[in-house]
N, C-alpha and C. Protein backbone atom coordinates (compact mmCIF):
# COMPACT_ATOMS: atom_id res chain seq x y z
N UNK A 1 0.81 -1.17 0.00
CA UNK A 1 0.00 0.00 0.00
C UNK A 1 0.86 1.25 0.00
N UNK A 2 0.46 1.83 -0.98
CA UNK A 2 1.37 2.95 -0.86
C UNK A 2 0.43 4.69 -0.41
N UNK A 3 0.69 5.24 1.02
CA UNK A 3 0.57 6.15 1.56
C UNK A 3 0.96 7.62 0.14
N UNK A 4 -0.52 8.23 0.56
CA UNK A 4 0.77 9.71 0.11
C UNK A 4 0.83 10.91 0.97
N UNK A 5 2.16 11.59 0.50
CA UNK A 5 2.15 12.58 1.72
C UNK A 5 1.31 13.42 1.76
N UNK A 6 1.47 14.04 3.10
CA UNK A 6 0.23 15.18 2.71
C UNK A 6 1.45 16.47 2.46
N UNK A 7 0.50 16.93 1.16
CA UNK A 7 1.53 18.23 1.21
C UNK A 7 1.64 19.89 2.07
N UNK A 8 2.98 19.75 2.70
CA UNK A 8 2.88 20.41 3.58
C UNK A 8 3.19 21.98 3.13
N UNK A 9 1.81 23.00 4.16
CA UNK A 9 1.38 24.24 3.39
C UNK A 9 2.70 25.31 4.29
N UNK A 10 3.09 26.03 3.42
CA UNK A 10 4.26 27.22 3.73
C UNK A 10 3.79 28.04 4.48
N UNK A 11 4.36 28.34 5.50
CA UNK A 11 3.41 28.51 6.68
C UNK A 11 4.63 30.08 7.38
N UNK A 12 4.02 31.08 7.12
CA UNK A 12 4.71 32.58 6.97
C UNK A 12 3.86 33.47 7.88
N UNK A 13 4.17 34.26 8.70
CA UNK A 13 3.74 35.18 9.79
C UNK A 13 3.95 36.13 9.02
N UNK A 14 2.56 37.04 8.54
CA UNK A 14 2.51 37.97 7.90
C UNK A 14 2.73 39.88 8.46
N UNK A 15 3.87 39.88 7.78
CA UNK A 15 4.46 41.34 8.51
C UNK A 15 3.27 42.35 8.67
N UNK A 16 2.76 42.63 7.94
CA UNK A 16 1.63 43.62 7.64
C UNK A 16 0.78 43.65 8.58
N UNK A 17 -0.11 42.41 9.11
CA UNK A 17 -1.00 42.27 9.75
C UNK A 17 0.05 42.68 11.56
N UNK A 18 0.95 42.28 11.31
CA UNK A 18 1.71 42.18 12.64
C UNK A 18 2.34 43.83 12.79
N UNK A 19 2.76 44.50 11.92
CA UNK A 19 2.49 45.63 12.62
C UNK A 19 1.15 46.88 12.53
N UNK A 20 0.37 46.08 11.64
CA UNK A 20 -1.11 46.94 12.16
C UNK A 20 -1.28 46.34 13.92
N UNK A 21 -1.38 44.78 13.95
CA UNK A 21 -1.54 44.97 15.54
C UNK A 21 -0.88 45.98 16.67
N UNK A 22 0.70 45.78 16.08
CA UNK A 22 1.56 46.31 16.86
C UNK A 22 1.06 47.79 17.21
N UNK A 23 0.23 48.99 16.03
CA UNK A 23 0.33 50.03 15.98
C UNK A 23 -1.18 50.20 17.11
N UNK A 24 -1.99 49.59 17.04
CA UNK A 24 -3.28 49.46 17.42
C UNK A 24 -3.03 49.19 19.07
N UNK A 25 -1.95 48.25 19.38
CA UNK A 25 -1.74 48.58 21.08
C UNK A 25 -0.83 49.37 21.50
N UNK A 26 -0.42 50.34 20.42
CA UNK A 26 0.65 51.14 20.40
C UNK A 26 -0.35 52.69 21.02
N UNK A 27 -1.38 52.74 20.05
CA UNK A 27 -2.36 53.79 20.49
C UNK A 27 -3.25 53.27 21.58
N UNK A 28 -3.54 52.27 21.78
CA UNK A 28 -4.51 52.02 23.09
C UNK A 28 -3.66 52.17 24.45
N UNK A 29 -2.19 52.09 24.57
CA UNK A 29 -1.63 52.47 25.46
C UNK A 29 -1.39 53.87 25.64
N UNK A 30 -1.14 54.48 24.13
CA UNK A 30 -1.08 55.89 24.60
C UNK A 30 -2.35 56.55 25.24
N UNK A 31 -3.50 55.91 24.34
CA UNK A 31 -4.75 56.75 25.25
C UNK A 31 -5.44 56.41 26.85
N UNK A 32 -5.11 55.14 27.03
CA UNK A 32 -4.89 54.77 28.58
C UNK A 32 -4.26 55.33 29.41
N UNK A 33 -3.09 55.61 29.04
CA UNK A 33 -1.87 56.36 30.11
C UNK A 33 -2.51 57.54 30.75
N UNK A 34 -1.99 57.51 32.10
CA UNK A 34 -2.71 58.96 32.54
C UNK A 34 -1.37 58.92 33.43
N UNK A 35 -1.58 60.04 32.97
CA UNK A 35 -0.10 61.47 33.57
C UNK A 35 -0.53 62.26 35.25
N UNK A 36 0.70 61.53 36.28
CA UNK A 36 0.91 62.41 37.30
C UNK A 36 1.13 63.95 37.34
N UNK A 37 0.49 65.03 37.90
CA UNK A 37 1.02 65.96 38.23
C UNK A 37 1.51 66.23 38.90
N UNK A 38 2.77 66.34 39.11
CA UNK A 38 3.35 66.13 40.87
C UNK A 38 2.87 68.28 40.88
N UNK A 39 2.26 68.35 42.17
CA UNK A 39 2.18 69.58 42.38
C UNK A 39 2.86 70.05 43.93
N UNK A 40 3.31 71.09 44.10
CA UNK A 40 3.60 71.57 45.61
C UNK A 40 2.82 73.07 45.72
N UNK A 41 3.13 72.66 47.05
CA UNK A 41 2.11 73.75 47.99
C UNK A 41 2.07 75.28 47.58
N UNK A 42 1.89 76.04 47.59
CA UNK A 42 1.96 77.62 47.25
C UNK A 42 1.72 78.51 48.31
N UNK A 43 3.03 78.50 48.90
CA UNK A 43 3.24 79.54 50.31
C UNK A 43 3.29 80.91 50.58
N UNK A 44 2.25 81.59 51.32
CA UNK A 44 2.88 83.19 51.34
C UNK A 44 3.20 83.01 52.90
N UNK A 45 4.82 83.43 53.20
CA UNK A 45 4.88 83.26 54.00
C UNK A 45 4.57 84.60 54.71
N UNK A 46 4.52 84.51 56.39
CA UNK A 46 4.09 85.43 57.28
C UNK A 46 5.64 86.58 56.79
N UNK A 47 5.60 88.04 57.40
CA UNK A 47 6.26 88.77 57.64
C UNK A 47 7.08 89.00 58.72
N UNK A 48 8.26 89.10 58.79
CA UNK A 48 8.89 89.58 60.38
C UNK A 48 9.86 91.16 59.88
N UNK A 49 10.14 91.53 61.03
CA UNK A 49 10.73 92.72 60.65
C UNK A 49 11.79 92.29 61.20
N UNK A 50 12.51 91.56 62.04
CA UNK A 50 14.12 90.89 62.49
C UNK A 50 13.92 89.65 61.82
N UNK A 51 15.39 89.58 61.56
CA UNK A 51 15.51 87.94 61.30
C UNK A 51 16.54 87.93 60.83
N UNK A 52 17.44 86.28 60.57
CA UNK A 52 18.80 86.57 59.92
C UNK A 52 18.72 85.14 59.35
N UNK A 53 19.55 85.23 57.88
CA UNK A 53 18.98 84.04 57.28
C UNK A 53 19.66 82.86 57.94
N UNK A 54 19.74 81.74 57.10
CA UNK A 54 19.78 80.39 57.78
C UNK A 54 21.92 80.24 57.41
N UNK A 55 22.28 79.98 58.35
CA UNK A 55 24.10 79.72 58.01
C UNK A 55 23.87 78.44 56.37
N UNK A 56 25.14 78.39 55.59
CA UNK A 56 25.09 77.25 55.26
C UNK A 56 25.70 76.63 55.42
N UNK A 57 25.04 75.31 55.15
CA UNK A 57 25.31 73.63 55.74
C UNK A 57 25.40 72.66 55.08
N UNK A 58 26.40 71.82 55.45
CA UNK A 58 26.45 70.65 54.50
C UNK A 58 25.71 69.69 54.70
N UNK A 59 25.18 69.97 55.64
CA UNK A 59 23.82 68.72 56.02
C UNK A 59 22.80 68.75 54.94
N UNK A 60 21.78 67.59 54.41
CA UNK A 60 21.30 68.05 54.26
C UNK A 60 19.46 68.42 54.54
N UNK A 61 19.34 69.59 54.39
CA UNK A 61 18.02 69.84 54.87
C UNK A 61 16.67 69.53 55.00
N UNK A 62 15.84 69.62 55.87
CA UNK A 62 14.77 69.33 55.66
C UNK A 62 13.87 70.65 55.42
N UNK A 63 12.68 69.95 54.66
CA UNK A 63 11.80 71.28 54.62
C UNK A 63 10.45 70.67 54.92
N UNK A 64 9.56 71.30 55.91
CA UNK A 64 8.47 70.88 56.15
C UNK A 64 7.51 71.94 55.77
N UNK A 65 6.50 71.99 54.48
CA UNK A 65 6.03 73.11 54.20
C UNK A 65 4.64 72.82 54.57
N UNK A 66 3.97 73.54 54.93
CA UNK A 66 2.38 73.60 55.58
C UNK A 66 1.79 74.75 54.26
N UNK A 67 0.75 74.24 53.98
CA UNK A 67 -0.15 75.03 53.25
C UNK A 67 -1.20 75.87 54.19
N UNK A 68 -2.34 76.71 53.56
CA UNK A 68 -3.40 77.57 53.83
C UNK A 68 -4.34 76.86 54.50
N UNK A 69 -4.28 75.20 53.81
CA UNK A 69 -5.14 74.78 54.64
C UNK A 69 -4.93 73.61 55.05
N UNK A 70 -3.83 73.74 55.51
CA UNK A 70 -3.01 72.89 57.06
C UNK A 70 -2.20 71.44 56.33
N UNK A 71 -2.46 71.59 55.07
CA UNK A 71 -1.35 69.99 54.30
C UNK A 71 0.03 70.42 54.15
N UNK A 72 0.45 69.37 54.86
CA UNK A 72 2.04 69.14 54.78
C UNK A 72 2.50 68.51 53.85
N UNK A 73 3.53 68.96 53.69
CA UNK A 73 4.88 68.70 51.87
C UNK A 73 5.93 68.68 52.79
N UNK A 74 7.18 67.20 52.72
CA UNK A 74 7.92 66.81 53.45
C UNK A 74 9.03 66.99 52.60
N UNK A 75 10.03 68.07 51.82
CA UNK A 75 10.94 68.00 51.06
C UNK A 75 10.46 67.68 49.24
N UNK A 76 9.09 68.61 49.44
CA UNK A 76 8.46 68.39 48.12
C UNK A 76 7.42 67.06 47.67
N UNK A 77 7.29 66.40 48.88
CA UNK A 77 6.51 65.19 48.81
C UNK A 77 5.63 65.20 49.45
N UNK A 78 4.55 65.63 48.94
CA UNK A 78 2.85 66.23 50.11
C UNK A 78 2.67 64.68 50.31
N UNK A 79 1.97 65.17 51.50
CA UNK A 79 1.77 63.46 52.25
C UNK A 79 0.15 63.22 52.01
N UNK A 80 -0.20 62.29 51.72
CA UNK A 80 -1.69 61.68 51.75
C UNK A 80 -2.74 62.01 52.86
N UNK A 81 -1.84 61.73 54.01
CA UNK A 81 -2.72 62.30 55.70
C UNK A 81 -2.03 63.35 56.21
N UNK A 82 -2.66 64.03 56.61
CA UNK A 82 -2.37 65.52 57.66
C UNK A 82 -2.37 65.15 58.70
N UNK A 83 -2.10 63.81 58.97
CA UNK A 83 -1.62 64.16 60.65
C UNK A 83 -0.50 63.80 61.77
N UNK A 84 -0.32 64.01 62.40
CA UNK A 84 1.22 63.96 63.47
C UNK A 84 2.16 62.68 63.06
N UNK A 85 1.39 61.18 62.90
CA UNK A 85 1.73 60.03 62.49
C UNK A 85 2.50 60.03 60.99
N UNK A 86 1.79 60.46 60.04
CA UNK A 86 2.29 60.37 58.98
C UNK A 86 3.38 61.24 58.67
N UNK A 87 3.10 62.47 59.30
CA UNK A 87 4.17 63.70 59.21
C UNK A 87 5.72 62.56 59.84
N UNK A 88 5.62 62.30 61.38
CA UNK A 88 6.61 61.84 61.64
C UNK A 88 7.09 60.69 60.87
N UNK A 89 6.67 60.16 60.67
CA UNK A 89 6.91 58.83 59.21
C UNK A 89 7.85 59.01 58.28
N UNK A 90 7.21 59.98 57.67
CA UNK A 90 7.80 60.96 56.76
C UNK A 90 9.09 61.74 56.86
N UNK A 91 9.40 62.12 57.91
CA UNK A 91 10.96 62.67 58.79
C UNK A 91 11.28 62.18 58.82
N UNK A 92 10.84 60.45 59.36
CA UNK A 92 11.65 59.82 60.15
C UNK A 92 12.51 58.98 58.51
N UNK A 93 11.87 58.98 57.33
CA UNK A 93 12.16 58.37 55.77
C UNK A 93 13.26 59.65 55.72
N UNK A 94 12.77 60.51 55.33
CA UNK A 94 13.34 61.83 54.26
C UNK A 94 15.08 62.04 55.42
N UNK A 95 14.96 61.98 57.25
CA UNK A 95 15.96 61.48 57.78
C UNK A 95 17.04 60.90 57.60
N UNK A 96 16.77 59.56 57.30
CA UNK A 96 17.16 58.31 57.85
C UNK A 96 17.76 58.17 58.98
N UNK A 97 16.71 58.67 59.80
CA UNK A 97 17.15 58.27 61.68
C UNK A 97 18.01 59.44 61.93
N UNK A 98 18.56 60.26 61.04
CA UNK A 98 19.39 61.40 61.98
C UNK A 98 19.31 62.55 62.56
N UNK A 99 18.35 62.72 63.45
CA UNK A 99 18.12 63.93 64.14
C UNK A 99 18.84 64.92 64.32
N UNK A 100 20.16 65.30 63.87
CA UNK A 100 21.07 66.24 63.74
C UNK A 100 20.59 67.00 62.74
N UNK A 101 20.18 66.98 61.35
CA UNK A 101 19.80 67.65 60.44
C UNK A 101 19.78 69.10 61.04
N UNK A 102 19.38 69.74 60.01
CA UNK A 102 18.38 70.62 60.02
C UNK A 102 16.91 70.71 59.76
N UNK A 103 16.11 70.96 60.02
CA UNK A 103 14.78 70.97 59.67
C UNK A 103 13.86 72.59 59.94
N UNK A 104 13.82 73.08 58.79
CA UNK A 104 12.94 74.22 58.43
C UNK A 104 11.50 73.71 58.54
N UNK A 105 10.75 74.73 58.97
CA UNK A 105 9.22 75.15 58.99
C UNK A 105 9.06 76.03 58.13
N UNK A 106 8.54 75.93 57.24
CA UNK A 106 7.73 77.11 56.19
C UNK A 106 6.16 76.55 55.96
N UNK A 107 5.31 77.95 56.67
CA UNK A 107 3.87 77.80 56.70
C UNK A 107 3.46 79.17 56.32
N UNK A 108 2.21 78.94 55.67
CA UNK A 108 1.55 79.80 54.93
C UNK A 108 1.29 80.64 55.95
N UNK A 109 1.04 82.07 55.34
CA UNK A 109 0.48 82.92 56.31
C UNK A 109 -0.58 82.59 57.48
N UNK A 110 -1.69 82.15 56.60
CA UNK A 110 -3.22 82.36 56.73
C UNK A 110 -3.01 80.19 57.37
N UNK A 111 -1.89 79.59 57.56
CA UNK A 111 -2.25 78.29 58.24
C UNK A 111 -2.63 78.65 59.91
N UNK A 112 -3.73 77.56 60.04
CA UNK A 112 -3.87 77.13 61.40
C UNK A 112 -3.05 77.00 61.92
N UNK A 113 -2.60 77.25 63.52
CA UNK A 113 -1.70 77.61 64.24
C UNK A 113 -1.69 75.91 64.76
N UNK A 114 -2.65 75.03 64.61
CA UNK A 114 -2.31 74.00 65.08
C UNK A 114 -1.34 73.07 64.13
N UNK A 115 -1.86 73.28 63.09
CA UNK A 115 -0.57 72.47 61.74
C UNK A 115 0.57 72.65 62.03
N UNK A 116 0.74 74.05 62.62
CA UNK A 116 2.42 74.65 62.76
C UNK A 116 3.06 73.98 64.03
N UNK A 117 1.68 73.63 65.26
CA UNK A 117 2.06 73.02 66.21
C UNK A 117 2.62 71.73 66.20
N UNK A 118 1.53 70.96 65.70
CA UNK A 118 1.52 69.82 64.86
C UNK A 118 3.15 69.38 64.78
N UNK A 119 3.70 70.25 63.34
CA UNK A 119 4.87 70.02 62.68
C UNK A 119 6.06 70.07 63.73
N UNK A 120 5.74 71.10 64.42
CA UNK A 120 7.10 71.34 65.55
C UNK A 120 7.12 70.42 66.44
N UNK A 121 5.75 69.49 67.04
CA UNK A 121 5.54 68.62 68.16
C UNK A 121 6.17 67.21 67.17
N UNK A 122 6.22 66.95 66.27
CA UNK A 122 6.84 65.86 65.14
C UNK A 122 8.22 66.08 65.45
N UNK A 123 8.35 67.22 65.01
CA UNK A 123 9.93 67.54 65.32
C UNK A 123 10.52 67.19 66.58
N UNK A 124 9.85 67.89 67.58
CA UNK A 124 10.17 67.28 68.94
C UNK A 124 10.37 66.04 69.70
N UNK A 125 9.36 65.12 68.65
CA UNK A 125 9.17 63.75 69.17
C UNK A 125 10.07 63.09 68.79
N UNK A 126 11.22 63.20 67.37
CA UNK A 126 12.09 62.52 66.59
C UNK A 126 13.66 63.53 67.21
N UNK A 127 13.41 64.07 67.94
CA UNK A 127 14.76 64.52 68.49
C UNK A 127 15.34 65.79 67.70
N UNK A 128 14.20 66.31 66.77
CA UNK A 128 15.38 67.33 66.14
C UNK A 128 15.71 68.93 67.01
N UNK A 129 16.93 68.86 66.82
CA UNK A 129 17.31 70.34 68.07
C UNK A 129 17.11 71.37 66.80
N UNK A 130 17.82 71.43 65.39
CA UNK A 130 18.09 72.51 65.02
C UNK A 130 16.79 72.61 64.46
N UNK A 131 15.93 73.82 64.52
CA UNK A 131 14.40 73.80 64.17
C UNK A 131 14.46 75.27 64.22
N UNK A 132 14.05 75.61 62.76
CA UNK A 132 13.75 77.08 61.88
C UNK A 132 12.27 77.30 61.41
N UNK A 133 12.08 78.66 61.43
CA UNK A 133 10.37 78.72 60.78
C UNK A 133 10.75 80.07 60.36
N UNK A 134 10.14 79.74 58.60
CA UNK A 134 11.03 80.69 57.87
C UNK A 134 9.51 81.92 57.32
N UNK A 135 10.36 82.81 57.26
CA UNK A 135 9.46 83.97 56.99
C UNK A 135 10.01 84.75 56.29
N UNK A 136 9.39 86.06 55.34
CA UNK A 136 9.97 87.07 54.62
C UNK A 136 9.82 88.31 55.33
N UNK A 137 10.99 88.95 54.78
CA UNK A 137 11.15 90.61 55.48
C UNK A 137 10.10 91.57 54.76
N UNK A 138 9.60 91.85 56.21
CA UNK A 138 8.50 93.13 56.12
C UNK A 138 9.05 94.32 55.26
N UNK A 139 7.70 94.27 54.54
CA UNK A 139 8.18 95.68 53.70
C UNK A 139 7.68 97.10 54.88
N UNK A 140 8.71 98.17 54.49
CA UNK A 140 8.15 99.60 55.66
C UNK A 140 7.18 100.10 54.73
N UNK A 141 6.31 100.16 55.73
CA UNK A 141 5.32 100.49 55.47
C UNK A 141 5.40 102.29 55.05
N UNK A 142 4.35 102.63 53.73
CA UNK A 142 4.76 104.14 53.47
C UNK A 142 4.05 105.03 54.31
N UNK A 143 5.22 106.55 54.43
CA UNK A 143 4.24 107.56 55.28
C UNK A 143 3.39 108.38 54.83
C-alpha cells in the first residue's frame, strides 16, 4: 500500500497584519496612560521685621512646608494624611534616623496655628534640636 504525503502548506507570519496589531496597542496604550502631576504647595509666608537668614550647611536639609489649609509637603513630597503620624513617618524616611539635620518650617500665612504646632511637636518627638520657621522681610510700610 502505498501512503501519500500530505503536502505540507508554507506557513509565513505575515508582517503587515503584525504591525497593524503592533500600531493598534501602540495607540490604546497611549490613550490609557494617565499622567501624574506632581504639584507643591503655594506659600505666602508670614512677615517679620528681624531675622537673619539660615548659616550654610552641608547637612542636608529638611523642609516641612504647611499650606493655607493645614497639608504638609515633606521635602516636596505632600503626604496623603495631615496628621502627626504620617508627618513623623515621613521625617523619620526623608531622615534616615538622623536627628542632627536641620529641619525648616515654612507655613503659609493664613495656616492654622495648630498644623504649625503639629509640625514642631513631630519635630520634637524625633529629636530634632536645630528647628527654623522661615518667613519674609516686612516691607516699611509708606508715610
Amino acid at each position: 500500500m502505498k501512503f501519500r504525503r500530505k503536502r505540507q502548506d508554507n506557513v509565513e507570519i505575515g508582517l503587515a497584519p503584525l504591525i497593524d496589531v503592533v500600531f493598534i496597542l501602540l495607540l490604546f496604550f497611549v490613550v490609557t496612560t494617565t499622567f501624574t502631576r506632581e504639584t507643591q504647595l503655594q506659600v505666602d509666608l508670614p512677615e517679620a521685621v528681624s531675622g537673619t537668614p539660615p548659616p550654610a550647611s552641608e547637612l542636608k536639609p529638611l523642609e516641612v512646608v504647611i499650606g493655607a489649609d493645614g497639608s504638609f509637603s515633606v521635602n516636596g513630597q505632600a503626604l496623603v494624611k495631615n496628621d502627626l503620624n504620617s508627618l513623623m513617618t515621613s521625617l523619620q524616611r526623608e531622615s534616615e534616623g538622623d536627628s542632627s539635620l536641620p529641619l525648616t518650617i515654612s507655613a503659609d500665612s493664613k495656616t492654622p496655628h495648630q498644623a504649625v504646632i503639629t509640625a514642631m511637636d513631630a519635630a520634637g518627638k524625633l529629636g530634632f534640636a536645630h528647628l527654623r520657621i522661615t518667613t519674609v522681610e516686612a516691607q516699611a510700610e509708606p508715610r
